[in-house]
Structures are given as structure tokens and as C-alpha cells.
PDB file of N, CA and C in Angstrom:
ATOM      1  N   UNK A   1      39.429 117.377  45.833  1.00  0.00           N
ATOM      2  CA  UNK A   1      39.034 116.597  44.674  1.00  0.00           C
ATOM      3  C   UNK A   1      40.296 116.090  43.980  1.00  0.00           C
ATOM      4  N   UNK A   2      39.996 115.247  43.153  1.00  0.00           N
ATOM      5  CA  UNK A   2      41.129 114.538  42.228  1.00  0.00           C
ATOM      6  C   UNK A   2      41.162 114.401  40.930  1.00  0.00           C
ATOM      7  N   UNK A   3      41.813 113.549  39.998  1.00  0.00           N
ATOM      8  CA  UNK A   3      41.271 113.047  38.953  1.00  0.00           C
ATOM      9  C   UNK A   3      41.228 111.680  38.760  1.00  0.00           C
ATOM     10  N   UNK A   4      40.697 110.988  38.013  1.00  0.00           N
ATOM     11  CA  UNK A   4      41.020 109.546  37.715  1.00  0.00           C
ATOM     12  C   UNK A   4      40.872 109.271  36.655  1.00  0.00           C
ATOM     13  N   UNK A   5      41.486 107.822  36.606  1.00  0.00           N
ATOM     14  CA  UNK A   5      41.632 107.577  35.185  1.00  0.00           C
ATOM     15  C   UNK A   5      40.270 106.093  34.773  1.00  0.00           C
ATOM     16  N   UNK A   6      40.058 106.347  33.573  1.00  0.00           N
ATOM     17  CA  UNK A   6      38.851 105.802  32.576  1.00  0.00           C
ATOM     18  C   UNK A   6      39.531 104.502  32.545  1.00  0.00           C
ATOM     19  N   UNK A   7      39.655 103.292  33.461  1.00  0.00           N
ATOM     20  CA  UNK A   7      40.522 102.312  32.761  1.00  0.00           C
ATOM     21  C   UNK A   7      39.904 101.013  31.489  1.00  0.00           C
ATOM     22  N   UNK A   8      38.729 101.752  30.911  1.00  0.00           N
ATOM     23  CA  UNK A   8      38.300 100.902  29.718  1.00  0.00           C
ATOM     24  C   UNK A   8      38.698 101.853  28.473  1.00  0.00           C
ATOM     25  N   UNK A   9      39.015 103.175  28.557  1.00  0.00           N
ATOM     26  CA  UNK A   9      39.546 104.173  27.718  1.00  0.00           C
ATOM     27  C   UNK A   9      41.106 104.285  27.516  1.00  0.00           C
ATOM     28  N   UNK A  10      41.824 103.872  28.723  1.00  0.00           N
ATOM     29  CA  UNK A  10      43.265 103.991  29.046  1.00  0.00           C
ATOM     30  C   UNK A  10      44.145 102.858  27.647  1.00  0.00           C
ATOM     31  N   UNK A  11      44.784 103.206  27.207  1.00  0.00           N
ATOM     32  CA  UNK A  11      45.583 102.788  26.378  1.00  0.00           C
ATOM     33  C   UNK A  11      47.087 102.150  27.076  1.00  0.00           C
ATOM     34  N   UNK A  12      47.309 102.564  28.367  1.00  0.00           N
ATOM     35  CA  UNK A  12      48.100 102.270  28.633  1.00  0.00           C
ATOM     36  C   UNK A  12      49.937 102.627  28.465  1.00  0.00           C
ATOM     37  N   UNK A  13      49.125 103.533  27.809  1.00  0.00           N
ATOM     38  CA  UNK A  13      50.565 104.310  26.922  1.00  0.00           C
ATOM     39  C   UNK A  13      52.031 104.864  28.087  1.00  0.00           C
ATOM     40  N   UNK A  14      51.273 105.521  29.240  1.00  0.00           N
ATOM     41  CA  UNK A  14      52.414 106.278  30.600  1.00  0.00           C
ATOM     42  C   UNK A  14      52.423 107.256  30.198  1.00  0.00           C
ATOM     43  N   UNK A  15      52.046 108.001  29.312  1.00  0.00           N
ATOM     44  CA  UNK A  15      52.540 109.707  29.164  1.00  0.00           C
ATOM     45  C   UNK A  15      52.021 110.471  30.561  1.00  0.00           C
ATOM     46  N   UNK A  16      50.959 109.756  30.879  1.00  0.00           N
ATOM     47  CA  UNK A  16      50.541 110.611  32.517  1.00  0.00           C
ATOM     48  C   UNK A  16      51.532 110.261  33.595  1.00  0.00           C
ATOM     49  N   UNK A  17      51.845 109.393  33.704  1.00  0.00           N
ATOM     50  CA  UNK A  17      52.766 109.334  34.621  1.00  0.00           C
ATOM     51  C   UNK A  17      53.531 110.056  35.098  1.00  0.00           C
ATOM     52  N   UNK A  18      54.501 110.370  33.881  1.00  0.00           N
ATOM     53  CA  UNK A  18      55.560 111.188  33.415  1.00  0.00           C
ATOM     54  C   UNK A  18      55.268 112.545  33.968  1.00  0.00           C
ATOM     55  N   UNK A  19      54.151 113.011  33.835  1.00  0.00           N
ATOM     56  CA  UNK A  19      53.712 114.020  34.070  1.00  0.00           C
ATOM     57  C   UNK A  19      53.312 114.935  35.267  1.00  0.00           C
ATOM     58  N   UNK A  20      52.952 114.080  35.812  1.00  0.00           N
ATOM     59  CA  UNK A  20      52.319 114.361  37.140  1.00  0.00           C
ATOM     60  C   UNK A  20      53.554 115.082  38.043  1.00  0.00           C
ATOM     61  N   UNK A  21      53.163 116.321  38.824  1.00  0.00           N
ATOM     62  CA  UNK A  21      54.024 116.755  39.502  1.00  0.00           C
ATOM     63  C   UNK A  21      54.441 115.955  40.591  1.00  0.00           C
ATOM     64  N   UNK A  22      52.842 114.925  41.433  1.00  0.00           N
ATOM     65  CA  UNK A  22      52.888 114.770  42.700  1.00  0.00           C
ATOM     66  C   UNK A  22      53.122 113.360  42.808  1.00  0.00           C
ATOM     67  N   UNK A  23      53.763 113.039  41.435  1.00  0.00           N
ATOM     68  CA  UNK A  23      53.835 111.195  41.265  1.00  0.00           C
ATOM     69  C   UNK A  23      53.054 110.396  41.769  1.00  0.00           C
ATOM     70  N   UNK A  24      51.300 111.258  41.439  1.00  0.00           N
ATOM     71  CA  UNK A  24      49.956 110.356  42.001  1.00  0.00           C
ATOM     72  C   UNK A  24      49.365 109.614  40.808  1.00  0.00           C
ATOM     73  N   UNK A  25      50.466 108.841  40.164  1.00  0.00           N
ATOM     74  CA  UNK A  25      50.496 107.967  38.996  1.00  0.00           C
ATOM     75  C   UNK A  25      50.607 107.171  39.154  1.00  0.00           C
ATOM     76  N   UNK A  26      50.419 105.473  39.462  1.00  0.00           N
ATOM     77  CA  UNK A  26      50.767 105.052  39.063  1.00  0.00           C
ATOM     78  C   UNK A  26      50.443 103.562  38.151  1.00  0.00           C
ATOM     79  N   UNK A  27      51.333 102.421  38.057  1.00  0.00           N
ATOM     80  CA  UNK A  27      51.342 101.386  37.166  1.00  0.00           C
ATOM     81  C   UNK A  27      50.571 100.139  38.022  1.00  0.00           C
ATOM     82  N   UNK A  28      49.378  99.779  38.112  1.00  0.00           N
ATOM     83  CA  UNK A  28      48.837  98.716  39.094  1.00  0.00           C
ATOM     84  C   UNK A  28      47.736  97.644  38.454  1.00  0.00           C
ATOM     85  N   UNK A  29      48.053  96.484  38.350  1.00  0.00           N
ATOM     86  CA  UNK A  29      47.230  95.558  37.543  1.00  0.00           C
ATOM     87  C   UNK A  29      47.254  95.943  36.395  1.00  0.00           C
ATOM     88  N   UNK A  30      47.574  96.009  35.647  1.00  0.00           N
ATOM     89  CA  UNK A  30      47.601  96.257  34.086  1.00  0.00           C
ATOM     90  C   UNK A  30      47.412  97.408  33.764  1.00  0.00           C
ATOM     91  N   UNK A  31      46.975  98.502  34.672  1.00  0.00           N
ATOM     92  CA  UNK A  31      46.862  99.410  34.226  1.00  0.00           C
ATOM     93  C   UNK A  31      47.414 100.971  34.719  1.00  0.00           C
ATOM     94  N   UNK A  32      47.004 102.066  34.968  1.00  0.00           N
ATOM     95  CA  UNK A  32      47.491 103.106  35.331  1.00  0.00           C
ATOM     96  C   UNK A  32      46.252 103.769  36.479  1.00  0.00           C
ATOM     97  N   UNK A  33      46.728 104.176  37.698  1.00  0.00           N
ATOM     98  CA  UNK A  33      45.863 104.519  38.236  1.00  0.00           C
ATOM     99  C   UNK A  33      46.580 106.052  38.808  1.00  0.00           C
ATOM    100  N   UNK A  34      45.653 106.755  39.212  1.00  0.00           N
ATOM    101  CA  UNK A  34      45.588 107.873  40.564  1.00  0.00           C
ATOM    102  C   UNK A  34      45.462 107.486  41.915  1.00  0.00           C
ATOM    103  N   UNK A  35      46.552 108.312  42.537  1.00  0.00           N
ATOM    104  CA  UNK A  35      46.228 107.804  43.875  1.00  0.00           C
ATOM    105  C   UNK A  35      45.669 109.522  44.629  1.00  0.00           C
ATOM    106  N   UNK A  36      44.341 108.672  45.037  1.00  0.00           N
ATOM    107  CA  UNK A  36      43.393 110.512  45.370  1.00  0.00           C
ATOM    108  C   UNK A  36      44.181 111.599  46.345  1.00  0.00           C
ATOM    109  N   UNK A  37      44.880 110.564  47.160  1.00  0.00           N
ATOM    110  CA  UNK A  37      45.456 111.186  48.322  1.00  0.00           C
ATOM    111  C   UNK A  37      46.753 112.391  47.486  1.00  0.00           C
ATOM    112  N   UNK A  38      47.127 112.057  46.799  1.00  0.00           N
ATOM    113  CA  UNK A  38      48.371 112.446  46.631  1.00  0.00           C
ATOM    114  C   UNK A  38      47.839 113.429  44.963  1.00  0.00           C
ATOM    115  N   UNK A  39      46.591 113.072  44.589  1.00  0.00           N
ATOM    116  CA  UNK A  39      46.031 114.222  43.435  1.00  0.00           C
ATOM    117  C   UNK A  39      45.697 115.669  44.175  1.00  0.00           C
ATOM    118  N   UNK A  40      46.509 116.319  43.459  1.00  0.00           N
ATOM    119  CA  UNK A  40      45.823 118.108  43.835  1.00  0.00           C
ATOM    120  C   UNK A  40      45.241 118.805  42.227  1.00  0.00           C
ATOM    121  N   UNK A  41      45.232 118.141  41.429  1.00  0.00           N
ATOM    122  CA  UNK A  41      44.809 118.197  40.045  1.00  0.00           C
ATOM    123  C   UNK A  41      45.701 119.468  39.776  1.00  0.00           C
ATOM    124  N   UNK A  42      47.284 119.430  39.957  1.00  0.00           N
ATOM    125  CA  UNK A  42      48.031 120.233  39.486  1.00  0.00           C
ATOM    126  C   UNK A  42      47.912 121.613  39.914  1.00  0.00           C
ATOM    127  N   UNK A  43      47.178 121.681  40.678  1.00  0.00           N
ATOM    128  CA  UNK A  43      47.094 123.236  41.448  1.00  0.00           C
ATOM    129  C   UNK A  43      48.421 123.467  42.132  1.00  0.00           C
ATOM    130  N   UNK A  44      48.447 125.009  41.559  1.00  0.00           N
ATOM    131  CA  UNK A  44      50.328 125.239  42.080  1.00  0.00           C
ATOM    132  C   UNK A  44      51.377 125.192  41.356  1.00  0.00           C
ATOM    133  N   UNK A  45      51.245 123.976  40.108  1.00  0.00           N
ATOM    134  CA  UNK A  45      51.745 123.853  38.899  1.00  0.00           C
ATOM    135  C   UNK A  45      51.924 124.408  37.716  1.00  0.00           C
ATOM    136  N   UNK A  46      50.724 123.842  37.520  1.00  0.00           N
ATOM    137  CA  UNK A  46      49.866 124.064  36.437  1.00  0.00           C
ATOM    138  C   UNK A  46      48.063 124.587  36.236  1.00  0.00           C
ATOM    139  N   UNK A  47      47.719 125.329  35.096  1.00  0.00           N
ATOM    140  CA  UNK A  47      46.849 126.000  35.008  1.00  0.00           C
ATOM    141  C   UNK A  47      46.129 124.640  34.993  1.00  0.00           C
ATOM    142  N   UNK A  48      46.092 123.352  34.151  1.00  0.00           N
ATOM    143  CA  UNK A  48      45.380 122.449  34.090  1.00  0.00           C
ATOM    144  C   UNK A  48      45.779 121.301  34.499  1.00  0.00           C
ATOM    145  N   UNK A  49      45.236 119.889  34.848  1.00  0.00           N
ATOM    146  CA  UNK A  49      45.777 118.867  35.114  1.00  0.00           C
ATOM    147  C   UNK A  49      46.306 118.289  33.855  1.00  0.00           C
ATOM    148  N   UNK A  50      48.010 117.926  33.941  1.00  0.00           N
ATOM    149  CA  UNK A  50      48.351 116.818  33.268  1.00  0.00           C
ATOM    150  C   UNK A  50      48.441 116.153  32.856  1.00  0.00           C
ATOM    151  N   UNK A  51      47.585 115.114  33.512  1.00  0.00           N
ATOM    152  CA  UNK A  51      47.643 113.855  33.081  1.00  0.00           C
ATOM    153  C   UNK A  51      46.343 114.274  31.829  1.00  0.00           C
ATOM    154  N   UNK A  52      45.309 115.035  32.028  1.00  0.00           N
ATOM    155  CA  UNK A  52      44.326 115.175  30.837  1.00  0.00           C
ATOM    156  C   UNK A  52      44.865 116.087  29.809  1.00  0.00           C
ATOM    157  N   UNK A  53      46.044 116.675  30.070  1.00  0.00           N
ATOM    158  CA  UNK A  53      46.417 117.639  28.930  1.00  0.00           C
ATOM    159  C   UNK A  53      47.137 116.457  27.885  1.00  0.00           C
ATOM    160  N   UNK A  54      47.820 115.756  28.793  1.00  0.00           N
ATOM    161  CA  UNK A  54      48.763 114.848  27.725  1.00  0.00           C
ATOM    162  C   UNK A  54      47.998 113.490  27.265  1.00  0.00           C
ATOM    163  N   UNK A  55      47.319 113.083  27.824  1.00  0.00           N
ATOM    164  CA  UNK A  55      46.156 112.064  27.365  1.00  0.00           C
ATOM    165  C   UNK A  55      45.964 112.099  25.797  1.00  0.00           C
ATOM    166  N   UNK A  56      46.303 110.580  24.918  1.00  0.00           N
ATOM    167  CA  UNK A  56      45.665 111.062  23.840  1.00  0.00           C
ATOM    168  C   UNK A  56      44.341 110.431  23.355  1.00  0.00           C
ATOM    169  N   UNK A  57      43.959 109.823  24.693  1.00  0.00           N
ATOM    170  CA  UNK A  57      42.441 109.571  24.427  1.00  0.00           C
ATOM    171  C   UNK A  57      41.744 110.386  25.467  1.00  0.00           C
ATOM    172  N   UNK A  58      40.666 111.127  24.650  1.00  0.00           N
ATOM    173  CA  UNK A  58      40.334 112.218  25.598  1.00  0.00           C
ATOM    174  C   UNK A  58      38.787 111.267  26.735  1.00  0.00           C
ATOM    175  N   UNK A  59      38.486 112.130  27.557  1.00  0.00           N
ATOM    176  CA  UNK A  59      37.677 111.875  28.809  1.00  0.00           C
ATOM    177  C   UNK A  59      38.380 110.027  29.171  1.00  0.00           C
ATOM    178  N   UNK A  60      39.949 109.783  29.307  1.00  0.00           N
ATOM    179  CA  UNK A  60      40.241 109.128  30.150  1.00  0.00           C
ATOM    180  C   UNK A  60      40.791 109.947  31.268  1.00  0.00           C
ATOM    181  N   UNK A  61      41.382 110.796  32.076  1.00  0.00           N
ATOM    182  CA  UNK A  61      41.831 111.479  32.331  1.00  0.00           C
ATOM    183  C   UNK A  61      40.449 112.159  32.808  1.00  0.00           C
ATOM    184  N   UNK A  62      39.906 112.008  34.024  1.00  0.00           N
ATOM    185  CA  UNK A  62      38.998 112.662  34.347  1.00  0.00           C
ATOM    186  C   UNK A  62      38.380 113.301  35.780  1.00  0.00           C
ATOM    187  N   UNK A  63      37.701 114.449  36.271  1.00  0.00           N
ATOM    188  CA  UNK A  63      37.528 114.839  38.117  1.00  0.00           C
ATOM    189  C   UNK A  63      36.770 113.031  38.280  1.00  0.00           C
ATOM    190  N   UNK A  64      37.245 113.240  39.337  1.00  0.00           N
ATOM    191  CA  UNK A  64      36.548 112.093  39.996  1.00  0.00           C
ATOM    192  C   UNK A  64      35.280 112.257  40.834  1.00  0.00           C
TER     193      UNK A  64
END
């Protein structure tokens, strides 16, 4: 499984980016995406995924 991002919620801000261990971030058409292949939703890392911890609009940042 993965996460993805809400792109009518996304602000566009990058704090997920930044974040991501597996640099399954990134910047595409205007906006910010996940790439599934490369999401492990921070397992190994972290207790939670990233990109939804640092999100400051919440349920963008979401399992897919």
C-alpha cells in the first residue's frame, strides 16, 4: 500500500517532499504527487507516514 496526495486539498506548500525518506515525492503539473512504487508509508523509519504528519492541511496526505 501507499499514500497519496488530495490534489484539490494540496496547498502546494513541499513540506512533504522534504520529508519523505524514499523521495516518493514529487513536483508534477502544478502539483505534488506520490509515486506508489517507491511509497512504503515510512515503514522502517518512522512510526507514521510523513508526508501526513507534516501536512498542514489535514486528510491531504492520505492510504490510497
Amino acid at each position: 500500500m501507499s499514500y497519496q496526495i488530495v490534489v484539490k486539498n494540496c496547498t502546494v506548500c513541499g513540506a512533504c517532499e522534504f520529508e519523505c525518506p524514499n523521495a516518493a515525492i514529487a513536483f508534477e503539473s502544478d502539483t505534488f504527487v506520490i509515486d506508489p512504487e517507491l511509497c512504503t508509508e515510512c515503514e522502517g523509519n518512522f512510526d507514521t507516514p510523513q508526508c501526513a504528519a507534516v501536512c498542514p492541511v489535514p486528510e491531504t496526505c492520505i492510504p490510497a
